[in-house]
Each structure stands twice: as structure tokens, then as C-alpha cells.
Protein backbone atom coordinates (compact mmCIF):
# COMPACT_ATOMS: atom_id res chain seq x y z
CA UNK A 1 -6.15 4.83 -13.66
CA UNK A 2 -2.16 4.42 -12.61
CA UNK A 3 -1.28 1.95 -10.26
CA UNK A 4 2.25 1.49 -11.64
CA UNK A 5 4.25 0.48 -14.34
CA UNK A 6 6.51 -2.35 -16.01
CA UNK A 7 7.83 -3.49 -18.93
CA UNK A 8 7.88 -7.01 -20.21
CA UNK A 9 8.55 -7.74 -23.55
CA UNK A 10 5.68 -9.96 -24.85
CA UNK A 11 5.31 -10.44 -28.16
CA UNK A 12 2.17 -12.49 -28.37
CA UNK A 13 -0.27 -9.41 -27.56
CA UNK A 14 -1.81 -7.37 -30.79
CA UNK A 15 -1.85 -4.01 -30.55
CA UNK A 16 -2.64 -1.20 -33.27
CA UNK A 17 0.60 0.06 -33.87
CA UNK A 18 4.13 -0.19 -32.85
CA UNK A 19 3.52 -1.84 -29.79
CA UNK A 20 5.86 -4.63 -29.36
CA UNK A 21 5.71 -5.84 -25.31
CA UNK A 22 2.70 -6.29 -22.53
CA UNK A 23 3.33 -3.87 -19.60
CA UNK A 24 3.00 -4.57 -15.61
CA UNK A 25 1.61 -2.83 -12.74
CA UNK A 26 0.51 -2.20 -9.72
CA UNK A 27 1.33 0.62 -7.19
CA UNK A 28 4.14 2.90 -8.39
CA UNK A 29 4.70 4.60 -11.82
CA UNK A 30 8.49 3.23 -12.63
CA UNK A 31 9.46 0.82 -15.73
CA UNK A 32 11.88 -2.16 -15.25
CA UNK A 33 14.26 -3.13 -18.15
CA UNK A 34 13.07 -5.72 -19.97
CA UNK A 35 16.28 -6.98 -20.63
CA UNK A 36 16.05 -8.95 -17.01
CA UNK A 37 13.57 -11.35 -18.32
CA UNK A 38 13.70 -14.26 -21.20
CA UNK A 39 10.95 -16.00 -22.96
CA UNK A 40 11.18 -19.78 -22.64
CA UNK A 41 9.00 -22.49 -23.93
CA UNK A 42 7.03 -23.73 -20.69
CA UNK A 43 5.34 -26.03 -22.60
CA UNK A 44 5.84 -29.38 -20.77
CA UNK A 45 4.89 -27.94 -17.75
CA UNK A 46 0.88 -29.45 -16.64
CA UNK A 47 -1.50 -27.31 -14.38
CA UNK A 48 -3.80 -28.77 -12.42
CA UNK A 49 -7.16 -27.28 -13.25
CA UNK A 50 -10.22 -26.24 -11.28
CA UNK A 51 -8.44 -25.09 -8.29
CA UNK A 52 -11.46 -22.73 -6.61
CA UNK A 53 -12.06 -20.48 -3.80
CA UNK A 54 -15.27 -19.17 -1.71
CA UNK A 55 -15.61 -16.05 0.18
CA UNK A 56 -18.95 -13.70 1.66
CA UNK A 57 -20.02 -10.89 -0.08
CA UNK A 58 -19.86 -7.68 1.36
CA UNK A 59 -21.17 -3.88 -0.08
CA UNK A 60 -20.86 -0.20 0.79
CA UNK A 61 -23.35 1.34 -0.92
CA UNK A 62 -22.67 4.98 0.31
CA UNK A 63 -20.76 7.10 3.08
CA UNK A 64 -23.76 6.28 5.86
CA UNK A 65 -21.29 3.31 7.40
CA UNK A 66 -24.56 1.14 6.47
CA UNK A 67 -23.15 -2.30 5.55
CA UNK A 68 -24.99 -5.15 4.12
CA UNK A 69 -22.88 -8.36 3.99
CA UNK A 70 -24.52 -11.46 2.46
CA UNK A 71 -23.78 -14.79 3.65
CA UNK A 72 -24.95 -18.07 2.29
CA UNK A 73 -28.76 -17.58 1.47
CA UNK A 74 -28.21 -13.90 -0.08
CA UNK A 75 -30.65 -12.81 1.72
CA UNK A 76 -29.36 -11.65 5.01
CA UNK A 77 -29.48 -7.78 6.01
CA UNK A 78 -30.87 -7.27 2.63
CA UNK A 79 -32.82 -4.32 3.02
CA UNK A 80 -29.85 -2.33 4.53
CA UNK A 81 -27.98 -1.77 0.88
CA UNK A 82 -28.47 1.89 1.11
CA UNK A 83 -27.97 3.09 -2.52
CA UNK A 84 -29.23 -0.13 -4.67
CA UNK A 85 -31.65 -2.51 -4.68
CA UNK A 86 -30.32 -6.09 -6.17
CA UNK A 87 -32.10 -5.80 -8.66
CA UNK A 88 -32.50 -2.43 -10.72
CA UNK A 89 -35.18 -1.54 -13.54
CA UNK A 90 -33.60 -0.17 -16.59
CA UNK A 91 -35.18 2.48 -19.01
CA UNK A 92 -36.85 0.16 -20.90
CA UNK A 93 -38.56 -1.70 -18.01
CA UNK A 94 -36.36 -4.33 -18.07
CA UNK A 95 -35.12 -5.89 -15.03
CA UNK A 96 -31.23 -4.86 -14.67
CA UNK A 97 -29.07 -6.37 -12.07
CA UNK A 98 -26.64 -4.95 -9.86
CA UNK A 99 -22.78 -4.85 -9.35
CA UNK A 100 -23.26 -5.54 -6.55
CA UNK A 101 -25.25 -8.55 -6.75
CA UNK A 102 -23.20 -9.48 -9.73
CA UNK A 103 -20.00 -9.39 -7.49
CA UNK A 104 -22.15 -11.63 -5.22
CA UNK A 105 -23.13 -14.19 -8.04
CA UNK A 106 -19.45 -14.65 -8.48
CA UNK A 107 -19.05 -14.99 -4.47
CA UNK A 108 -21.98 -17.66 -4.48
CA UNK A 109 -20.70 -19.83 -7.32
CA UNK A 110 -16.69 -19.64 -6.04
CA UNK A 111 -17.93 -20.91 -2.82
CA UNK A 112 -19.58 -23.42 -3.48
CA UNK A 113 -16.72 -24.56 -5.98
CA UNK A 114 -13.64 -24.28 -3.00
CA UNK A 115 -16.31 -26.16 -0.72
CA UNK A 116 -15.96 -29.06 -2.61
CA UNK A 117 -12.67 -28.76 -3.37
CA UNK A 118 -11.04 -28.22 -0.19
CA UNK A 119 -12.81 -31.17 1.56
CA UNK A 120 -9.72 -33.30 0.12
CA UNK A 121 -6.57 -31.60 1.99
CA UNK A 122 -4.28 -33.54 -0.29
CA UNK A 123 -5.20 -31.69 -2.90
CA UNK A 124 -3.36 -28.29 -1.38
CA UNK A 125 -0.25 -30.05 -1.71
CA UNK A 126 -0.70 -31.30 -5.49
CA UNK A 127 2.54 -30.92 -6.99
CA UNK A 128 2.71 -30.05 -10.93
CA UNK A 129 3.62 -33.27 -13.45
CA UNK A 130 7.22 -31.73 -14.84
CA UNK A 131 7.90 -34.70 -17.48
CA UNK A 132 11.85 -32.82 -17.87
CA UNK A 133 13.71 -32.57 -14.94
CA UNK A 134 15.40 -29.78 -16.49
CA UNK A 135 12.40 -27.36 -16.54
CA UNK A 136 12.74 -27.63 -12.98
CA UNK A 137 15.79 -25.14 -13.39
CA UNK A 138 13.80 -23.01 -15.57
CA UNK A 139 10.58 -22.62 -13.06
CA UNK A 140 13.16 -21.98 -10.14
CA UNK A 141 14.36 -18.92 -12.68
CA UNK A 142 11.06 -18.26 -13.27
CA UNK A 143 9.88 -17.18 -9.58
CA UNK A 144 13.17 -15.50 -8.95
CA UNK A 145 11.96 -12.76 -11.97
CA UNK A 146 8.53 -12.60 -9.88
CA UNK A 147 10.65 -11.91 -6.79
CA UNK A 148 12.91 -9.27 -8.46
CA UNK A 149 9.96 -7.33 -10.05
CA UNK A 150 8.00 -7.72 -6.20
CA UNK A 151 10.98 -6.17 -4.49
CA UNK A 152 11.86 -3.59 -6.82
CA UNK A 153 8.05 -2.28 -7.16
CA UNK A 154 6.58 -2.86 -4.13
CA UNK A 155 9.47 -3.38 -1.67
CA UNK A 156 7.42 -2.60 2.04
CA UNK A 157 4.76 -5.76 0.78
CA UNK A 158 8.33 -7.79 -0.94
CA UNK A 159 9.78 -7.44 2.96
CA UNK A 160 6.97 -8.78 4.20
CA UNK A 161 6.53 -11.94 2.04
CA UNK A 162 9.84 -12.82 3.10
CA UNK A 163 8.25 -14.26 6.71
CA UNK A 164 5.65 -16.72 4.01
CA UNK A 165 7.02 -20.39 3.48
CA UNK A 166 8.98 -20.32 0.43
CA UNK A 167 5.55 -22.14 -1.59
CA UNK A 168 3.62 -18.79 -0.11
CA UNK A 169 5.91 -16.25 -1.11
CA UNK A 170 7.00 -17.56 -4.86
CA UNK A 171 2.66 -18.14 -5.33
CA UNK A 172 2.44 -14.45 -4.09
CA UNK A 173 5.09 -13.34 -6.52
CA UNK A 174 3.41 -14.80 -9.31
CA UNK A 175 0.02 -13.41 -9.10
CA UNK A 176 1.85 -9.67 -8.40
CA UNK A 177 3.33 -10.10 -11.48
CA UNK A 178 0.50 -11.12 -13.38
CA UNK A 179 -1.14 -8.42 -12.22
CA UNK A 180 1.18 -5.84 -13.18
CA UNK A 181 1.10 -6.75 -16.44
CA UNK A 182 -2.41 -7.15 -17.09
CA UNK A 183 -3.30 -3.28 -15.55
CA UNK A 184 -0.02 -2.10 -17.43
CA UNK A 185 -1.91 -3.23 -20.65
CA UNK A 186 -4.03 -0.30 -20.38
CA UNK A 187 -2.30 2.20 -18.14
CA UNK A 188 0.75 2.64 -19.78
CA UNK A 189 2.97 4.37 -21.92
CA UNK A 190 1.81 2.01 -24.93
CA UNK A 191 -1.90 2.01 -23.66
CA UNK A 192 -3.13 4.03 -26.24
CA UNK A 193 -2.33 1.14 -28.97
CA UNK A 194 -3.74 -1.30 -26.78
CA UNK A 195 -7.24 -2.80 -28.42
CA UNK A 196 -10.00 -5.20 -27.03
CA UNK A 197 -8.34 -8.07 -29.63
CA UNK A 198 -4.69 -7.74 -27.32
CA UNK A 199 -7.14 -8.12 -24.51
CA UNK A 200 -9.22 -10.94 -25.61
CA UNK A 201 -5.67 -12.81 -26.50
CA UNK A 202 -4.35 -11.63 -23.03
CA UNK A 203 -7.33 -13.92 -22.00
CA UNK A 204 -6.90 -16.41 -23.91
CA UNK A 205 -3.43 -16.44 -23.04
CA UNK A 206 -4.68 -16.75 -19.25
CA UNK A 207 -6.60 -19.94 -19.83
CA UNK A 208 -3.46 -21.41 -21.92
CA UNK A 209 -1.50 -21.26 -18.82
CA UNK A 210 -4.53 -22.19 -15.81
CA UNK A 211 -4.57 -25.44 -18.51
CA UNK A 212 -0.38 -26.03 -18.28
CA UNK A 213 0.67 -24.08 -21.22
CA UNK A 214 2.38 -20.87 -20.48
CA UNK A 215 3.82 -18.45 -22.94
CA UNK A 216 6.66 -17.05 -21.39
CA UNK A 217 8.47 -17.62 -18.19
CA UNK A 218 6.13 -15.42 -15.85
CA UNK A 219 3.49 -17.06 -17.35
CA UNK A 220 5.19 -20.53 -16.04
CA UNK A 221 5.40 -18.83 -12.33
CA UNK A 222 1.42 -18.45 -12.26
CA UNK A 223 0.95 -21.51 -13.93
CA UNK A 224 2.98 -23.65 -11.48
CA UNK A 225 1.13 -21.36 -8.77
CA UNK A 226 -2.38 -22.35 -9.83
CA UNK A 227 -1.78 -26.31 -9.95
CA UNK A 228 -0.58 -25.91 -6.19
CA UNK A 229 -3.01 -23.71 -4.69
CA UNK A 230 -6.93 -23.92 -5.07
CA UNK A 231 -7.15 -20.37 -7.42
CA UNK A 232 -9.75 -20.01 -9.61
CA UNK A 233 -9.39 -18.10 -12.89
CA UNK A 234 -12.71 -16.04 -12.66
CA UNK A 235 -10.78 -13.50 -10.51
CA UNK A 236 -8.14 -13.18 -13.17
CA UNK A 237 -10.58 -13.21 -15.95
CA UNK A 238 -12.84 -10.69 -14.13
CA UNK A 239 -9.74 -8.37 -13.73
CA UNK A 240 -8.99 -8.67 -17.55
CA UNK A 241 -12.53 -7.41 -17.97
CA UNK A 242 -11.88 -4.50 -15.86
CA UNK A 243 -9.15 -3.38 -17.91
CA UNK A 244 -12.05 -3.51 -20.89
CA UNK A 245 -14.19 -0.99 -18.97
CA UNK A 246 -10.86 1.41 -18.77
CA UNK A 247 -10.73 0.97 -23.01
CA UNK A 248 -14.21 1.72 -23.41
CA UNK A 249 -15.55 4.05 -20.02
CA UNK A 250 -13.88 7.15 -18.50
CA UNK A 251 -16.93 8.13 -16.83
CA UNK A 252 -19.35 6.04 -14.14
CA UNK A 253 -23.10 7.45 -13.30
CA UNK A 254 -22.63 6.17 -9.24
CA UNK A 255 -20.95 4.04 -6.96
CA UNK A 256 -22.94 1.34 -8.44
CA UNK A 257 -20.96 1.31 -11.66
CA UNK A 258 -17.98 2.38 -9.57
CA UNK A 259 -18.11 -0.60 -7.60
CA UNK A 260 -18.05 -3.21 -9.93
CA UNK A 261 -14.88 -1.11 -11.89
CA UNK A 262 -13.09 -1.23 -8.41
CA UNK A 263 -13.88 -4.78 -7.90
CA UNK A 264 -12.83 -5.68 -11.39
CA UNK A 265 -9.47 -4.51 -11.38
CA UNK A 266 -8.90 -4.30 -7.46
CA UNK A 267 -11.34 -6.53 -5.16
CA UNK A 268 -10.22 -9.87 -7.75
CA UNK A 269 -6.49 -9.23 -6.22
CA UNK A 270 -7.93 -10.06 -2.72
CA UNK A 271 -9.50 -12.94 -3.96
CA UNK A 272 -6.94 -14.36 -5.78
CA UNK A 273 -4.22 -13.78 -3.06
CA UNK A 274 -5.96 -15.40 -0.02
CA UNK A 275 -6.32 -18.98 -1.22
CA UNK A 276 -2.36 -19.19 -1.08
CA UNK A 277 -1.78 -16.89 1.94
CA UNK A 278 -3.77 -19.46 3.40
CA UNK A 279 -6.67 -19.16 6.34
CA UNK A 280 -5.38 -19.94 10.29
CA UNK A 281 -6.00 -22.83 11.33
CA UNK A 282 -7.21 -21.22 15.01
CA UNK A 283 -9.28 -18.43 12.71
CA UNK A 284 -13.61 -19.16 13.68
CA UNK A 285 -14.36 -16.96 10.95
CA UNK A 286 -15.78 -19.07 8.00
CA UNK A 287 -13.85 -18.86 4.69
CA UNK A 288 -16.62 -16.22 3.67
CA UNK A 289 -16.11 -13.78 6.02
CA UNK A 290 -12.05 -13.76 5.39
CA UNK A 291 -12.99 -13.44 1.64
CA UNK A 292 -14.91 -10.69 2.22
CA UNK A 293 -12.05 -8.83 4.53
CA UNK A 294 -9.53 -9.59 1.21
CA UNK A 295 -12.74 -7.86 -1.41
CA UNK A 296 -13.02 -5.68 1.03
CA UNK A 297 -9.15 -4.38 0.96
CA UNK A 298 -9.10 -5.01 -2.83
CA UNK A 299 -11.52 -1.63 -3.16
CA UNK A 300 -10.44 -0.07 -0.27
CA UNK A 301 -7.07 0.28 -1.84
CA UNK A 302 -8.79 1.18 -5.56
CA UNK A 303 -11.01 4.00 -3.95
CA UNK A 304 -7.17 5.44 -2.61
CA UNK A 305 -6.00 5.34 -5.77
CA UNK A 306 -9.21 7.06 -7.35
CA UNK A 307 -9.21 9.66 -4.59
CA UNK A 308 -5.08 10.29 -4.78
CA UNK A 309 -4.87 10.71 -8.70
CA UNK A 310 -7.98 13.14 -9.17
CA UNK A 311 -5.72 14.87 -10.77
CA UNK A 312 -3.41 12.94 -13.14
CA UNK A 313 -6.76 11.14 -14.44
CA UNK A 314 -8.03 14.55 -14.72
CA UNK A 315 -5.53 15.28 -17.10
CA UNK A 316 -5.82 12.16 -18.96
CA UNK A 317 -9.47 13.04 -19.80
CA UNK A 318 -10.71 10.67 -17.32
CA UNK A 319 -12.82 11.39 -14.05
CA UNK A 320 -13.34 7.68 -11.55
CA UNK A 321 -15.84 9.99 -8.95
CA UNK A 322 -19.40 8.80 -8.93
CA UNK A 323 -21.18 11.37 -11.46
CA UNK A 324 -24.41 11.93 -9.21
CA UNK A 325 -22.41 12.71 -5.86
CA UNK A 326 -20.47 15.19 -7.58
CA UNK A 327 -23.95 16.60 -8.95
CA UNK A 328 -25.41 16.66 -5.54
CA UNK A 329 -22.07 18.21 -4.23
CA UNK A 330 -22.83 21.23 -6.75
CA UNK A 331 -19.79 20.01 -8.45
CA UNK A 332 -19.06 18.99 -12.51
CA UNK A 333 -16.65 17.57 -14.80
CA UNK A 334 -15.26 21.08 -15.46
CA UNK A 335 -14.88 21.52 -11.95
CA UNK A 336 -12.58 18.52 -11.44
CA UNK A 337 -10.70 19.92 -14.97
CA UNK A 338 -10.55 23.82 -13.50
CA UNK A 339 -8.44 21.72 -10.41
CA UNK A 340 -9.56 24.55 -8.15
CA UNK A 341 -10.08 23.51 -4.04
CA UNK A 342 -12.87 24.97 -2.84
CA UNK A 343 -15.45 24.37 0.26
CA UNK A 344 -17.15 22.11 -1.93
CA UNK A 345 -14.72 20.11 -2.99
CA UNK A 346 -13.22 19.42 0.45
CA UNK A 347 -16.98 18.37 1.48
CA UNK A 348 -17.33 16.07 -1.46
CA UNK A 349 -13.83 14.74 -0.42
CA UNK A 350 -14.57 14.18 3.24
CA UNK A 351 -17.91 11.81 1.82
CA UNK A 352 -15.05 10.68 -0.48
CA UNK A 353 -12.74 9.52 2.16
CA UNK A 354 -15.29 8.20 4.56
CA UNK A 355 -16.07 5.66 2.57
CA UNK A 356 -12.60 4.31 1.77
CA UNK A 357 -12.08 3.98 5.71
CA UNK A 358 -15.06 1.94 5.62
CA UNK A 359 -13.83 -0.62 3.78
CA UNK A 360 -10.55 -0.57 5.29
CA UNK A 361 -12.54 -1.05 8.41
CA UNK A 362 -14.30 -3.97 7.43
CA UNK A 363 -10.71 -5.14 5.70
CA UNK A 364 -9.43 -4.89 8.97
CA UNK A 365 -11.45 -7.43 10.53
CA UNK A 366 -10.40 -10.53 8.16
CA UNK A 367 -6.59 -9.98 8.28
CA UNK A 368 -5.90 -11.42 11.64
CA UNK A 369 -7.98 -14.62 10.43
CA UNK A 370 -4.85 -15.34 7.49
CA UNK A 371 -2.60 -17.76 8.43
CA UNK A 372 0.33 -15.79 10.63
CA UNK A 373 3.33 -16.06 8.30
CA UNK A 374 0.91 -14.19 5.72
CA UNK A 375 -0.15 -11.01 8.10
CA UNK A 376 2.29 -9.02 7.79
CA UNK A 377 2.55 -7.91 4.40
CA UNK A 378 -1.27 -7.52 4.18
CA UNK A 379 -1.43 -5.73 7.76
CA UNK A 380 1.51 -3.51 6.28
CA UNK A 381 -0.76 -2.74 2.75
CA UNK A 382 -3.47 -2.05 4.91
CA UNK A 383 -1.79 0.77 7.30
CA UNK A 384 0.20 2.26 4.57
CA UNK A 385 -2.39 2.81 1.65
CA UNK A 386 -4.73 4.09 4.69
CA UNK A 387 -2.54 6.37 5.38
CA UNK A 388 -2.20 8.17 1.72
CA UNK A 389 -6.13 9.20 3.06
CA UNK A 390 -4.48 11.05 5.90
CA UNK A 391 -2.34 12.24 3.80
CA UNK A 392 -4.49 13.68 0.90
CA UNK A 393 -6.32 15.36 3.90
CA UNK A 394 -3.04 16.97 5.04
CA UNK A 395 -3.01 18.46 1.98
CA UNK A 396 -6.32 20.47 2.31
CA UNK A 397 -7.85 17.98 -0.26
CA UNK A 398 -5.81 19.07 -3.28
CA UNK A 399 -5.56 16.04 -5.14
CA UNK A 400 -5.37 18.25 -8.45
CA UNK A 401 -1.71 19.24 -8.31
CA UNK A 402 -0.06 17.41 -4.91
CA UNK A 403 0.17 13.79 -4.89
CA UNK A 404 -0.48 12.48 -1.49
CA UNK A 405 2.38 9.98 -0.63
CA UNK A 406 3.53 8.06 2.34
CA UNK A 407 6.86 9.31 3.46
CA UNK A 408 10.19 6.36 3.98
CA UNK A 409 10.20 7.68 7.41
CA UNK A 410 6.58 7.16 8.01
CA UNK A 411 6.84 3.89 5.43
CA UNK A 412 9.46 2.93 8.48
CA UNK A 413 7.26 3.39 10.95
CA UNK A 414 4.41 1.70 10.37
CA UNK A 415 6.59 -1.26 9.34
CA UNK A 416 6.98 -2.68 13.38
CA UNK A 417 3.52 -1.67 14.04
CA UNK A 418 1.88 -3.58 11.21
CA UNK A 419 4.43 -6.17 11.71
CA UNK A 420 3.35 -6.49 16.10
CA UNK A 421 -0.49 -6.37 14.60
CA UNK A 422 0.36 -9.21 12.35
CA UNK A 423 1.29 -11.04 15.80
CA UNK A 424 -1.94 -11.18 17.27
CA UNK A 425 -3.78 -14.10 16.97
CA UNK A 426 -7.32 -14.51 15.96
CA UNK A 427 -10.07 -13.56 18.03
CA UNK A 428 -11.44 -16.39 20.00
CA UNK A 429 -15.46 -16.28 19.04
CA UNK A 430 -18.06 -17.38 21.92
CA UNK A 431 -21.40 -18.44 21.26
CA UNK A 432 -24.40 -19.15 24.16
């Protein structure tokens, strides 16, 4: 599933043959020249560890515009999941549990973990123990890379990071960055020599640097990140597992298994963003609720992607459309291959892009809640990747051979208008 594409030369990663670096992405296909970054040893640089985060937990199960958001017992609204239960029986009468809820155990167990660890303030501003002054050079270098990848691959969100405080913007670059490389692992041109052992050190490589010991000089950017800002690593970790699923599955039964991919290597971007973008300070929302807004744009954005490269995955022998709605949409697997639009296609499409507005909907809600240097950029995601919907549509729903896109002008455009939404403060909540 492309999101984009960049090379960094990392030799630490096994693959199965001739693969020499560990690739970047995110939201255009391009390839930087490695040549702009060095390794360095980042050794003497400590993390902080156990920096967490909390947010609410909220599902679309189908294109109905039921929602069923779960707040702090679980329980809440319950019985409105419209596709799936909590908890599923498998064939063999076992009791199965799902994504959903398995998103949600995650949800519970971050926050209670930020709870306790935002009740000390001081501990936002923990600065990292740099024993040589010298690496303080280095780490400088080190976000400056994150900043040069950020504007050169995703220049409309780069623009807006430029209104964060400095802290915001370099922590922003850093998890980009790490992101891009993690979904390049898998998704690009080297992917196919990529095996679960370069994943499980990719992992391990993770925890080296949440623990103050990072590879490479990227690595040091994150690592410096995470001992300033309360992140977790179970986002990180869970999007590592994501790019598993896209070794081992090219096919999921319903939006159920769909879900859980999206959240994997999408929803975890939300949640590991909005702990530095930071919460305003007039926002009534709890921390939940904003969480859920950031999950909520996380697979908001992945669905887009799904829906706007039907056709390139098509091609690459894999289909990311829930197998039973295509079934009851009279619809197969050599349907999506024969890349033909017909009336049922556009009708399975229309379902399709309902509900991706739905969770930009209920995105929408948390945005304004971020602190206000941080709204723009998001606001600015949020418009523009929404759009690519209007535009597939526009299109007559051929997503086989036209890739919908989001013209500069239009790009232009929506720049002032997500940058006056950004402006507007949270809504003030009354209660009787």
C-alpha cells in the first residue's frame, strides 16, 4: 500500500538479498538521495523512558454514520457498533476478540499510563542528559535532516509546522521521518527482499533508541524527541506490526480486519503526533476525546489512500477493500483486476467514500482542541487528503487507471482556509 518513498541508507536491517538501506515514507512516491544523510554514533545520548499518552476510543463499523465511541468504563454506547460485537466467536468456538476492542485495549492501558504521567508538568520539559557537549552539534544536524526530508516530501504539512515552537516542529520532524522509513520497509522498491527478521531488528532497533541508544542520526532525532515529550512506544511498535500484516496479508475478510490494518500503520501516527503538538490549554475536551479526533484522522487518511490506489495495489496483486462488501456489491477480486467502472462499482465506491468522510468528520471535531501553533498543519492534512475523495468522485470512480490528486492551485487554496480554521479557538462547552 504506497504512501511514499525514501531512501536512507541503513545498514543494520537484514534483508534476503542485495538490500543494503531501510526506506522512508509517507504520502508521495519520490526517493531522496541518500547521500544527504550520515550515520553517527549517538551513543552518549540518554532517553528518558516511559513517556505515555491516553486518548478515547472511537469505531466506524460500517457506512450507516452509526458511531460508538468508548470512554473510560468501555462500556458506553456499546450496543451501537454496527458490524462487530467486542467480542467475536471463532470457528472453533473459541472466544475471538475484536480490532476494534483490541485498538481499545491499547487506548485503555495508554491512558491510564499519560494519567499518571502528566500529573507532574515538569516532566514535559525534561531535557535529555548529553554527557559531550559536542553531540549537541550533532543532534542540531540531526533534526535539520528530519526538516529537509519533511519539506521536500510533504511540503503543504512542512509549511505548516513552521508556526510550532521550534521543540514542536523538530519532535514533529522526527516522528515523520521515522515513519517514512518504517512503511518504506515494505512499500518500496527493495520491499520484496524485506523479511519479518529486518522487521523484528527494525523493532528492536526502536526500543534501542526509546532507551538512549540510537543507530544512526535520525534515529538520534526521535530519540531526543521521546525523552522530551510523553510518547509511548506502543504506537511505534504497533505500526511496525502493521507493516508485518503487509508481508504476510494482501487480502482482509471485512472492515473488521481492515480496521485494525488501518490503525496499525495509520491511526498510531495520530497517536504518536498529538502528545508533542500538545492539547490547548482553553480545550474542555478531555485528553480522550482529542485522541480519538488524531485515531480518527490516522484512518481517515489510510481509507484515502486504500480508495485512491485501487488500482496500483491492484496491480501489485494486492486488493485493501473489505472482501464481504465487495461480495454483497456483486463484485470480486477479478473485478477489481478487469479495472472496468461499472454501476456497481461506483455504488460500492459511494459506501466506500462515505465512510472515509465519517471519520474525517469525527477527525474534525478534535483538531480545534490542539494547542493553536499546532492547527494548522493538521487542519491543512485534514482538508487536503479529504479532498482526493472529491476528487476520485470527479473522476466517475475510476480509481483503476486515474489517480485522484489534489491540484497546486487547489493545494493553494485550501492553504488560507485551513490556515483561518486553525484560528478558531475551542468551543466553549456548557453544562446545566
Amino acid at each position: 500500500m504506497s504512501v511514499a518513498l525514501l531512501w536512507i541508507v541503513t545498514p543494520s536491517l537484514e534483508v534476503s538479498s542485495n538490500c543494503s538501506g531501510v526506506l522512508d515514507s509517507f504520502r508521495e512516491v519520490k526517493h531522496l538521495d541518500s547521500s544527504k544523510f550520515v550515520s553517527r554514533d549517538f551513543g552518549g545520548i540518554r532517553a528518558k523512558k516511559d513517556k505515555k499518552k491516553r486518548w478515547r476510543f472511537c469505531s466506524v463499523g460500517s457506512t450507516n454514520l452509526k458511531y460508538s465511541c468508548l470512554g473510560q468504563s468501555g462500556l458506553e454506547s456499546a450496543s451501537n457498533f454496527p458490524v462487530i460485537s467486542n467480542v467475536l466467536a471463532n470457528p472453533a468456538g473459541e472466544m475471538a476478540v475484536s480490532s476494534e476492542q483490541k485498538v481499545y485495549e491499547v487506548v485503555l492501558k495508554q491512558a491510564s499510563l499519560v494519567k499518571r504521567k502528566l500529573r507532574s508538568v515538569g516532566d514535559l520539559d525534561v531535557k535529555p542528559d548529553i554527557p559531550l557537549p559536542g553531540n549537541l552539534g550533532l543532534l542540531s544536524e540531526a533534526y535539520d535532516r528530519c526538516g529537509e526530508v519533511c519539506a521536500e516530501y510533504a511540503k503543504t504539512f512542512y509549511l505548516g509546522t513552521l508556526l510550532m515552537t521550534p521543540e514542536r516542529r523538530r519532535a514533529i520532524w522526527a516522528i515523520y521521518v521515522w515513519c517514512r522509513r518504517t512503511d518504506e520497509l515494505v512499500d518500496g522498491p527493495n520491499a520484496s527482499h524485506i523479511t519479518p527478521t529486518a522487521l523484528d531488528r527494525w523493532e528492536s532497533r526502536l526500543e534501542e533508541l526509546f532507551q538512549g541508544r540510537p543507530f544512526d542520526m535520525l534515529d538520534a532525532a526521535l530519540s531526543d524527541t521521546v525523552s522530551k515529550f510523553p510518547v509511548d512506544i506502543q504506537p511505534f511498535k504497533d505500526m511496525i506490526e502493521g507493516m508485518r500484516m503487509d508481508l504476510r496479508k494482501s487480502r482482509y475478510k471485512n472492515f473488521d480486519e481492515l480496521y485494525l490494518y488501518c490503525y496499525y500503520v495509520a491511526g498510531t501516527v495520530g497517536l504518536m503526533s498529538v502528545p508533542v503538538m500538545g492539547i490547548s490549554p482553553y480545550s474542555q475536551d478531555t485528553t480522550e476525546s482529542v485522541y480519538n479526533a488524531a485515531l480518527a484522522l490516522g484512518i481517515a487518511n489510510q481509507l484515502t489512500n486504500i480508495l485512491r490506489d485501487v488500482g496500483e495495489d491492484a496491480r501489485r496483486g494486492r486488493i485493501y477493500l473489505p472482501q464481504d462488501e465487495l461480495a454483497q456489491a456483486g463484485l470480486s477480486d477479478d473485478d477489481i483486476f478487469a479495472g472496468k467502472v461499472t454501476d456497481k462499482w461506483r455504488n460500492f465506491m459511494k459506501s466506500q467514500i462515505k465512510r472515509a468522510r465519517m471519520f474525517f468528520d469525527e477527525a474534525e471535531k478534535g483538531v480545534t482542541e490542539l494547542n493553536e501553533a499546532s492547527r494548522w498543519p493538521v487542519f491543512a492534512s485534514l482538508l487536503l487528503y479529504r479532498q482526493i475523495l472529491d476528487e476520485i468522485e470527479a473522476n466517475d470512480y475510476n480509481n483503476f487507471t486515474k489517480r485522484a490528486y489534489v491540484s497546486k492551485a487547489k493545494k493553494l487554496l485550501f492553504l488560507p482556509i485551513a490556515y483561518a480554521r486553525s484560528m478558531v479557538p475551542p468551543s466553549r462547552k456548557f453544562y446545566p
